[in-house]
C-alpha atoms as a PDB file:
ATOM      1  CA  UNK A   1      94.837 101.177  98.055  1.00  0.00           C
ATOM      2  CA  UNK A   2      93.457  97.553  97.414  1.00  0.00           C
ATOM      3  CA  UNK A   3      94.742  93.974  96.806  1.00  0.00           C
ATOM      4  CA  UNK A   4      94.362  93.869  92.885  1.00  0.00           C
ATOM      5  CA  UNK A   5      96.815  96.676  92.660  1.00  0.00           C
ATOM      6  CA  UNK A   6      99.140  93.966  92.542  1.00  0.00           C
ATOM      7  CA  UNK A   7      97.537  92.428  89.482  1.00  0.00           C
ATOM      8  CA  UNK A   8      96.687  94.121  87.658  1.00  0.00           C
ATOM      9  CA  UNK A   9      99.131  96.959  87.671  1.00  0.00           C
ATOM     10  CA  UNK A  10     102.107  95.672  88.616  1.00  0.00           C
ATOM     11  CA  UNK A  11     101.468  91.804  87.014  1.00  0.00           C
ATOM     12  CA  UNK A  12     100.733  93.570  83.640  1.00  0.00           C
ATOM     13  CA  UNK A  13     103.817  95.667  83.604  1.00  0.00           C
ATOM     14  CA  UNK A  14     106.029  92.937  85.557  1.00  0.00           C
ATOM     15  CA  UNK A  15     104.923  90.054  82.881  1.00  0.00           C
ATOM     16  CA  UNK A  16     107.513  88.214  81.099  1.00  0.00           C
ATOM     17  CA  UNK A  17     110.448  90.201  83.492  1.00  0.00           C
ATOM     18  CA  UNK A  18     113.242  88.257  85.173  1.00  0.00           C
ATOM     19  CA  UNK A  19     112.651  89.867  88.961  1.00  0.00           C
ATOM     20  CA  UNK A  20     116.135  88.612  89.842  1.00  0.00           C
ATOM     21  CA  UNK A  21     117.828  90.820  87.641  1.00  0.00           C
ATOM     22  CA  UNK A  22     118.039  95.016  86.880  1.00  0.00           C
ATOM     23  CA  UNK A  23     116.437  95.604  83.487  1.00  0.00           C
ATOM     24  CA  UNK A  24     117.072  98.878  81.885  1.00  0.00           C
ATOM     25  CA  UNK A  25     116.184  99.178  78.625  1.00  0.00           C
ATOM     26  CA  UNK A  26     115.190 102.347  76.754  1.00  0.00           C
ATOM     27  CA  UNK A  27     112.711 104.922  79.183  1.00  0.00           C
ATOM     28  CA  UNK A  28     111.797 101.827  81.650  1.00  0.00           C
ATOM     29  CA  UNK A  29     113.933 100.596  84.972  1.00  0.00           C
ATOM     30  CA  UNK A  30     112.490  97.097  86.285  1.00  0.00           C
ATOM     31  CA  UNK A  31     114.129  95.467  90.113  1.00  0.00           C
ATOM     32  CA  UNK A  32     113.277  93.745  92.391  1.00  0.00           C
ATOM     33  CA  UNK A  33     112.411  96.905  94.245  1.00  0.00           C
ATOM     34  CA  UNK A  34     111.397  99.642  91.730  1.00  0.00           C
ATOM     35  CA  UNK A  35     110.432 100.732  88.550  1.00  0.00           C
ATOM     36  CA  UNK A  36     111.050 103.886  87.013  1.00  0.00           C
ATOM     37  CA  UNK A  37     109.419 105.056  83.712  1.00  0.00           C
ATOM     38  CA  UNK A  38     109.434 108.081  81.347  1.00  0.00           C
ATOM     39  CA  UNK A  39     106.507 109.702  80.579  1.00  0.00           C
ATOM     40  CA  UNK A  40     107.670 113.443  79.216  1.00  0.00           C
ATOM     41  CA  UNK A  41     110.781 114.772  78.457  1.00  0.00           C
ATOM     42  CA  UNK A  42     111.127 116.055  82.177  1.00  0.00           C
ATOM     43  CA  UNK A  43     109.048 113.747  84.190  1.00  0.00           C
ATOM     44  CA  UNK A  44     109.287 110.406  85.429  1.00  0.00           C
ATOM     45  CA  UNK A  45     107.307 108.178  87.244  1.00  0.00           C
ATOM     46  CA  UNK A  46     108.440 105.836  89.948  1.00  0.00           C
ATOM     47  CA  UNK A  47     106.961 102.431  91.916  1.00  0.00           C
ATOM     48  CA  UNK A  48     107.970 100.888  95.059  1.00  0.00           C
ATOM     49  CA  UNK A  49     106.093  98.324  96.865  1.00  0.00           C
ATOM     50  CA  UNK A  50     105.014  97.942 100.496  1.00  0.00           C
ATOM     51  CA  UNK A  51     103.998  95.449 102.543  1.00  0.00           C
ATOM     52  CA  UNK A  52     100.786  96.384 103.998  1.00  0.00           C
ATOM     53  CA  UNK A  53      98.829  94.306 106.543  1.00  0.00           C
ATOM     54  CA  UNK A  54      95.229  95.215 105.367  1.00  0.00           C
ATOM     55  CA  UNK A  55      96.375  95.129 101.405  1.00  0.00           C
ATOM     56  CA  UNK A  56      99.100  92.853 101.118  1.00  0.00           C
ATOM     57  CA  UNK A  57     101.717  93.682  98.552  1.00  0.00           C
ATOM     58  CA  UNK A  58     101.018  97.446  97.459  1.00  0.00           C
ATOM     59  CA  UNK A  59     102.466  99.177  94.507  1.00  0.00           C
ATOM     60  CA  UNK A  60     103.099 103.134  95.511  1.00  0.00           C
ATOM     61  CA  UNK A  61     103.691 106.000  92.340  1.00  0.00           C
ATOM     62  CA  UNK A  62     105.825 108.555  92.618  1.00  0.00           C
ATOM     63  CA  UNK A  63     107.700 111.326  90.167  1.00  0.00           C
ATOM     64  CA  UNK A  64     110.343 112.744  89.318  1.00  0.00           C
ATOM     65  CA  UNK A  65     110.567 116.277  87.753  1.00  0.00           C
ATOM     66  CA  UNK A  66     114.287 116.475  86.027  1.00  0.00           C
ATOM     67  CA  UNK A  67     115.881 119.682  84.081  1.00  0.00           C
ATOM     68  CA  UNK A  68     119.004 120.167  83.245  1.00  0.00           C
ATOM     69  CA  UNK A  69     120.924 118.101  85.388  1.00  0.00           C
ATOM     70  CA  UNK A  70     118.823 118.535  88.447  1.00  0.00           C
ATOM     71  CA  UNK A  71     115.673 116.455  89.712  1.00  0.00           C
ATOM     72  CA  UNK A  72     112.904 116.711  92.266  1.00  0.00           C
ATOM     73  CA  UNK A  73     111.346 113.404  93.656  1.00  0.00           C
ATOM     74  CA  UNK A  74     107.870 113.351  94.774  1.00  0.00           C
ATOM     75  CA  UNK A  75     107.433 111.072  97.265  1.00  0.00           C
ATOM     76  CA  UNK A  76     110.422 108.420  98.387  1.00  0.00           C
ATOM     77  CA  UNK A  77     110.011 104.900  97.819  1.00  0.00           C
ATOM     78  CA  UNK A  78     108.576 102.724 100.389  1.00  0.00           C
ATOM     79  CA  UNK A  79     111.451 101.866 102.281  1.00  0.00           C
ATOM     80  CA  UNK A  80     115.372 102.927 102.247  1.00  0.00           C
ATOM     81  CA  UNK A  81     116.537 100.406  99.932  1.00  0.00           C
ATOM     82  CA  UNK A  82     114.482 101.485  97.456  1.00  0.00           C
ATOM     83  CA  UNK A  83     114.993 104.877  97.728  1.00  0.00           C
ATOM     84  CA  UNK A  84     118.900 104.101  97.853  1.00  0.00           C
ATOM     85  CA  UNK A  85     118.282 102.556  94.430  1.00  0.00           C
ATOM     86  CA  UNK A  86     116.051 105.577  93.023  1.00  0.00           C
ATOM     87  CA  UNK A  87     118.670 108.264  93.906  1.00  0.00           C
ATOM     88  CA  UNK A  88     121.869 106.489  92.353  1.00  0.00           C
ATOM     89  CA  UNK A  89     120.196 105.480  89.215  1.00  0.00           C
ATOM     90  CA  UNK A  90     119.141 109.372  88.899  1.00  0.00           C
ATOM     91  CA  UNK A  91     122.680 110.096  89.672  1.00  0.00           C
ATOM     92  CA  UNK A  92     124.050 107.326  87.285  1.00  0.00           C
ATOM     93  CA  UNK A  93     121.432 106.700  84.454  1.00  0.00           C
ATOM     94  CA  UNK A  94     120.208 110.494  84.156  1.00  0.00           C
ATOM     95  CA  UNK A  95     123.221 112.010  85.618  1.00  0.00           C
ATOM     96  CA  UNK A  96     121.162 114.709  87.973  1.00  0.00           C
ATOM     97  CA  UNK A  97     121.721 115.625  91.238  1.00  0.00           C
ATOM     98  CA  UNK A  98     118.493 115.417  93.218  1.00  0.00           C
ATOM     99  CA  UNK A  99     117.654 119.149  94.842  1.00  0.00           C
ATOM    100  CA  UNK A 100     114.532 118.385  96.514  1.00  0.00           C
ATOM    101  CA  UNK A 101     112.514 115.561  97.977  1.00  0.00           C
ATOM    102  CA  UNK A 102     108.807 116.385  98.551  1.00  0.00           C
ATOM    103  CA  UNK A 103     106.439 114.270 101.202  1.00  0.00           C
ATOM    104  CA  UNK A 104     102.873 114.316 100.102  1.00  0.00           C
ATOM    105  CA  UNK A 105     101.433 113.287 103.153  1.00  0.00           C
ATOM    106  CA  UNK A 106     102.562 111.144 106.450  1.00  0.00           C
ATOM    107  CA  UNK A 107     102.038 107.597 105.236  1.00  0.00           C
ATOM    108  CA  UNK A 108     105.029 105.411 105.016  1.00  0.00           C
ATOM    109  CA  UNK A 109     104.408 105.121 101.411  1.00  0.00           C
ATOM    110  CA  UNK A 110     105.262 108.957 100.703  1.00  0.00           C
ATOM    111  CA  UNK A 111     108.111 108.780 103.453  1.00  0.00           C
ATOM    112  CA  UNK A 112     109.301 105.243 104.064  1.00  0.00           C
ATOM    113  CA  UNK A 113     112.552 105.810 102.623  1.00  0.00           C
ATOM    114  CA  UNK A 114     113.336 109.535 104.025  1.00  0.00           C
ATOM    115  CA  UNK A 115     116.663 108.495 105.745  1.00  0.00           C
ATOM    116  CA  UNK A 116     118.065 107.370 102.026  1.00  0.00           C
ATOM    117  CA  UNK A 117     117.548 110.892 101.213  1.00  0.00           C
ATOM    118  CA  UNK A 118     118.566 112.636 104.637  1.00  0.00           C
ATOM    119  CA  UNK A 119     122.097 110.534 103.937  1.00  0.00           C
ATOM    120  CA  UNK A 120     122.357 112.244 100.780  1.00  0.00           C
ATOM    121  CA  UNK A 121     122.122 115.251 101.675  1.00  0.00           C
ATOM    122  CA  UNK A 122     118.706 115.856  99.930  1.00  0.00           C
ATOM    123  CA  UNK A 123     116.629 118.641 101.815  1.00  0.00           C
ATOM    124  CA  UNK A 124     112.949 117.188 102.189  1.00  0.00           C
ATOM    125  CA  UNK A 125     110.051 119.157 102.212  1.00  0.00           C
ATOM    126  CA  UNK A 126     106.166 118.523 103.464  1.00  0.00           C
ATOM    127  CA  UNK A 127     103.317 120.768 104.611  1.00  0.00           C
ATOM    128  CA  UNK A 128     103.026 121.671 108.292  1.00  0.00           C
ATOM    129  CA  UNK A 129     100.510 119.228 108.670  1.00  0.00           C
ATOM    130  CA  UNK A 130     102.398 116.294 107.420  1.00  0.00           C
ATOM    131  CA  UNK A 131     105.802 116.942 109.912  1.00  0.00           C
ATOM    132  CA  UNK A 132     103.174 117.287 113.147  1.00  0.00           C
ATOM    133  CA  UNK A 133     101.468 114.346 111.975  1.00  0.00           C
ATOM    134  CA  UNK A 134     104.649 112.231 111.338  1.00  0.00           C
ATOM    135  CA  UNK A 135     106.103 113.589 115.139  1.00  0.00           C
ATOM    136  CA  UNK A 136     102.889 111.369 116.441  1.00  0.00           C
ATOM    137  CA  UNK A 137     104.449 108.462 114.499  1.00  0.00           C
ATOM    138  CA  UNK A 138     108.574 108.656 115.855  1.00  0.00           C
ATOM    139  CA  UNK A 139     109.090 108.781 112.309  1.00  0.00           C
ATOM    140  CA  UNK A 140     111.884 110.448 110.099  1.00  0.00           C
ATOM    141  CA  UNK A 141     110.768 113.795 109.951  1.00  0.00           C
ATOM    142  CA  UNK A 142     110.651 116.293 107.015  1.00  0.00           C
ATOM    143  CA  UNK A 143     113.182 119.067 107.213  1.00  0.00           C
ATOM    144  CA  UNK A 144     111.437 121.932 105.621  1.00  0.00           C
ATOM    145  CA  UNK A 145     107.963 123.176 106.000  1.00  0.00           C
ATOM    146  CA  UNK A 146     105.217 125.190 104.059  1.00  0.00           C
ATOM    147  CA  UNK A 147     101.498 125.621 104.895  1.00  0.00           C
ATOM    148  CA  UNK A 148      99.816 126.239 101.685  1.00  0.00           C
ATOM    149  CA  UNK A 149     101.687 127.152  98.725  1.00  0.00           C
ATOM    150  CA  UNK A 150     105.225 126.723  97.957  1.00  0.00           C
ATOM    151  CA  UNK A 151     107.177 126.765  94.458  1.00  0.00           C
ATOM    152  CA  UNK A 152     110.221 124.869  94.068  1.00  0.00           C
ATOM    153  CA  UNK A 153     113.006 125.070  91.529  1.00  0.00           C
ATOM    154  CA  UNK A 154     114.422 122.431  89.296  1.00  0.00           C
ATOM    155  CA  UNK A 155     116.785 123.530  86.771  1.00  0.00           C
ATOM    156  CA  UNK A 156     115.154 126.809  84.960  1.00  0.00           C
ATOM    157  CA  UNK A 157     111.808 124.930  85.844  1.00  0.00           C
ATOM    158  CA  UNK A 158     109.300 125.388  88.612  1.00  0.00           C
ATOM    159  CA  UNK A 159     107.324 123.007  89.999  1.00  0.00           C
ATOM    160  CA  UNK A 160     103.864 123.770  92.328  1.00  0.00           C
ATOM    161  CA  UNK A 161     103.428 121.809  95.950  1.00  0.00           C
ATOM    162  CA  UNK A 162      99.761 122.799  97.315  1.00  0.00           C
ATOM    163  CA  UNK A 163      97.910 122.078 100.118  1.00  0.00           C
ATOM    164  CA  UNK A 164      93.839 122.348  99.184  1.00  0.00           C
ATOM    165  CA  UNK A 165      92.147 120.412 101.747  1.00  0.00           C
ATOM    166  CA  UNK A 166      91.770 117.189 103.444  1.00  0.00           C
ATOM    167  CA  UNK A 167      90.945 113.954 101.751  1.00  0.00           C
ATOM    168  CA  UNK A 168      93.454 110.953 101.939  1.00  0.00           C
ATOM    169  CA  UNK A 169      94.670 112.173 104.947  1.00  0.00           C
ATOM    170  CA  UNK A 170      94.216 115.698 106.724  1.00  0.00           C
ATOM    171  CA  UNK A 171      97.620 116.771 105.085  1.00  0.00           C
ATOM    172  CA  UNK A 172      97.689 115.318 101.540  1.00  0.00           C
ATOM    173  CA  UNK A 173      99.282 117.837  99.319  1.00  0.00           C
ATOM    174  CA  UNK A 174      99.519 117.512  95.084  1.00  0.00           C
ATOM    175  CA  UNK A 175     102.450 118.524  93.034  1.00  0.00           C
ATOM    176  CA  UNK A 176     102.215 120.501  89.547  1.00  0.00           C
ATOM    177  CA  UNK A 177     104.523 120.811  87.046  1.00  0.00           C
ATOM    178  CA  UNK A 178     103.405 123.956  84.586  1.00  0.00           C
ATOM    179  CA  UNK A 179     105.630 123.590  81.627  1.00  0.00           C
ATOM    180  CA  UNK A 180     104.342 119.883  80.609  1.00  0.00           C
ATOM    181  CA  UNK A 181     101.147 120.051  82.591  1.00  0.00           C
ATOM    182  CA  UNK A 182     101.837 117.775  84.609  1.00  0.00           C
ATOM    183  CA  UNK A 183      99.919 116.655  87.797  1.00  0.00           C
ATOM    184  CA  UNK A 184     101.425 114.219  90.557  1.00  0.00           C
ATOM    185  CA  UNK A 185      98.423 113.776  92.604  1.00  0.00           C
ATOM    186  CA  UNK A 186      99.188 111.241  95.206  1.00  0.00           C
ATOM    187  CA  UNK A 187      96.907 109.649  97.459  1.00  0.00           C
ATOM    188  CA  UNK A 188      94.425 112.237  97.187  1.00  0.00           C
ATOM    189  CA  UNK A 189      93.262 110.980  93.666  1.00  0.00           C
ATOM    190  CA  UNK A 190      92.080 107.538  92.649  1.00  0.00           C
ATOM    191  CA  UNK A 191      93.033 105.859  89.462  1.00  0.00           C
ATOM    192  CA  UNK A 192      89.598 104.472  87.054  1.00  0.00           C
ATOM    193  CA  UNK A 193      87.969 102.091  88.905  1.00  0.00           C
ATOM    194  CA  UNK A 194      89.392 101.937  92.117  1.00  0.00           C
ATOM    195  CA  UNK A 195      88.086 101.565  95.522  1.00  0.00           C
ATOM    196  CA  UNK A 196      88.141 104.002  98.146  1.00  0.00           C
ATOM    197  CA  UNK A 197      90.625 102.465 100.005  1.00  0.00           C
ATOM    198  CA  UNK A 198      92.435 103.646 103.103  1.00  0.00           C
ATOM    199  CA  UNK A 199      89.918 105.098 104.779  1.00  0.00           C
ATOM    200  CA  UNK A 200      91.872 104.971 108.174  1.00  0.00           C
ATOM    201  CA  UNK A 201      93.353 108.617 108.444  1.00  0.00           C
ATOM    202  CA  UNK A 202      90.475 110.121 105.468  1.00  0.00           C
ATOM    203  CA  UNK A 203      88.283 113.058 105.946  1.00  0.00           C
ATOM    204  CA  UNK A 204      85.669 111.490 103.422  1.00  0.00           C
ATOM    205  CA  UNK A 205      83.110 114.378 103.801  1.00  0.00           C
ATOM    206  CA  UNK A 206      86.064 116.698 102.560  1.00  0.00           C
ATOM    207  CA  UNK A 207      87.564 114.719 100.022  1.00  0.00           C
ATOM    208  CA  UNK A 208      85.291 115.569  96.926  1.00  0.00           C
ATOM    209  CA  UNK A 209      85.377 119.189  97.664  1.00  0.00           C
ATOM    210  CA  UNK A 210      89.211 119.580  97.918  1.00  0.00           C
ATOM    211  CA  UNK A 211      89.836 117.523  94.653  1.00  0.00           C
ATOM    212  CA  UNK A 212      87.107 119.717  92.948  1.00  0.00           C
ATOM    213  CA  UNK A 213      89.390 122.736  94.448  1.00  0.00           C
ATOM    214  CA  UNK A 214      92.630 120.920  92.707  1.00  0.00           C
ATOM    215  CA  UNK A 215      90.732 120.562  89.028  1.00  0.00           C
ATOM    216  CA  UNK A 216      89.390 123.990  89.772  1.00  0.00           C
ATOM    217  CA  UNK A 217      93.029 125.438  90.004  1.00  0.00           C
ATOM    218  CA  UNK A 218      94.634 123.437  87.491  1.00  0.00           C
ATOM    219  CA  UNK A 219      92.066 123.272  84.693  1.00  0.00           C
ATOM    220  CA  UNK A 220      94.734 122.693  82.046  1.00  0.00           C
ATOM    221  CA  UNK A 221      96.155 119.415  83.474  1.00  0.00           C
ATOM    222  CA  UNK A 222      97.097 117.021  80.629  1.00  0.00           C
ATOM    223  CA  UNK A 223      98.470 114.175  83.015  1.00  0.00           C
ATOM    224  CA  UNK A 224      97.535 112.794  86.458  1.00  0.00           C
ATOM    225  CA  UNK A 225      99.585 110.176  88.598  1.00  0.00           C
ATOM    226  CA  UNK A 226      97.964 108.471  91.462  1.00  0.00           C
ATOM    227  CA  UNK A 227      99.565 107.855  94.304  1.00  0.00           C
ATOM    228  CA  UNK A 228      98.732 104.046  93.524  1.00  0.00           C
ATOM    229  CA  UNK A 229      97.377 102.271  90.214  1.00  0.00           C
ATOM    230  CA  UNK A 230      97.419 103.818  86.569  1.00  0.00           C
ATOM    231  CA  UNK A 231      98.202 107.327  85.392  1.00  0.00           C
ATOM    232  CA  UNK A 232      95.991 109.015  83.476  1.00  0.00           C
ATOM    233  CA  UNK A 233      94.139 112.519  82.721  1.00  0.00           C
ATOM    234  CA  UNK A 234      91.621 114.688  83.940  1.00  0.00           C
ATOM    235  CA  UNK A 235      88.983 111.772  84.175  1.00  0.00           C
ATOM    236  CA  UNK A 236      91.093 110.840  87.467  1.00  0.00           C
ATOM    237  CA  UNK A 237      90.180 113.779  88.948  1.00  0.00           C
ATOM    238  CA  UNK A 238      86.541 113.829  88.077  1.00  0.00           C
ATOM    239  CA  UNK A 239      86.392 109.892  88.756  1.00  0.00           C
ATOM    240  CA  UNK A 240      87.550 110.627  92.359  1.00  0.00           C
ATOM    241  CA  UNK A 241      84.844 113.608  93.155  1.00  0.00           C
ATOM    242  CA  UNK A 242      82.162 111.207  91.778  1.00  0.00           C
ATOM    243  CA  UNK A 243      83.795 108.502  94.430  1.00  0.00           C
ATOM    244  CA  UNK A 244      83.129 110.782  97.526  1.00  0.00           C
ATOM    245  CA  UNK A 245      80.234 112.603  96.382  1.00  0.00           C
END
């Protein structure tokens, strides 16, 4: 995370919007509190923003993985509000009901807005790692656990959660969707150019050597999203071994 996130992502999407008002036109979502964009016929990105004391104003990615009629959502919005606003415009704009809710790690920008979801009756999911580490924090807690691998359903798709190793954090997982090739990565992978970042909860010496396990497993990955900045392809995964090498 770093303080030209703002800027240069959000300012260059946000130009020319009216922030007091809901925009929805065509694949794009603009409010005060989120934006939601589509980048595949079954995936979606979304960005919340938190309020960060080391950062400032940070924008947080997210995804959405949608077939016929149902979604999963990697990663909640920052805070309830948002996330409030994320699941009714998936119930009213794509009209899915939202199986799933998937924790990539224990920061408030992957769980901020749990409750939202917990109030919907959305089971959540997160590694192991991520619930003990989020018991430490008196936190909302994931309901359901895994340790390494677990496969989720969405519709007739299936979508990949993995743990590979430390980075980020000591509990960062990555989500893969196989049919489009699709990779959320979260705060695990850097977008071009970026800093290293949070480096409060990071197992540096690690880091390189579990994203090189991630490209390693899922050599045919078309798209990446960060879990902050621009989307992109491989060349985020490659940029962030050559980071922490």
């Amino acid at each position: 995370m770093k303080k030209i996130l703002f800027l240069l992502v959000v300012g260059s999407i946000f130009c020319g919007c009216n922030f007091s008002k809901v925009k929805e036109e065509g694949e794009q979502y603009v409010s005060d509190n989120l934006v939601i964009d589509k980048i595949s016929d079954h995936v979606y990105t979304h960005m919340s923003f938190f309020n960060s004391e080391s950062f400032g104003k940070v924008a947080c990615n997210g995804m959405i993985v949608l077939d016929d009629g149902q979604a999963l959502v990697f990663d909640t919005p920052a805070d309830n509000e948002a996330s409030e606003e994320l699941i009714n415009w998936v119930k009213g704009s794509l009209k899915a009901e939202i199986k799933s809710v998937v924790a990539t790690h224990f920061h408030d920008d992957c769980l901020g807005g749990l409750q939202a979801f917990h109030s919907h009756g959305v089971p959540s999911y997160a590694n192991q790692r991520t619930i003990d580490l989020a018991k430490e924090q008196e936190i909302v807690l994931p309901q359901n656990s895994f340790e390494e691998f677990l496969e989720l359903n969405v519709g007739d798709e299936k979508v990949n959660v993995e743990f590979l190793g430390e980075g980020h954090t000591r509990d960062n997982i990555i989500g893969y969707f196989p049919t489009e090739k699709i990779m959320f990565g979260g705060c695990l992978i850097k977008e071009i150019n970026a800093t290293k970042g949070n480096l409060e909860d990071a197992n540096v010496e690690e880091w390189a050597k579990t994203v090189k396990k991630v490209k390693a497993k899922y050599p045919e990955t078309s798209v990446v999203v960060p879990g902050h900045g621009k989307l992109g392809g491989a060349e985020l995964l490659d940029y962030t071994i050559s980071l922490f090498e």
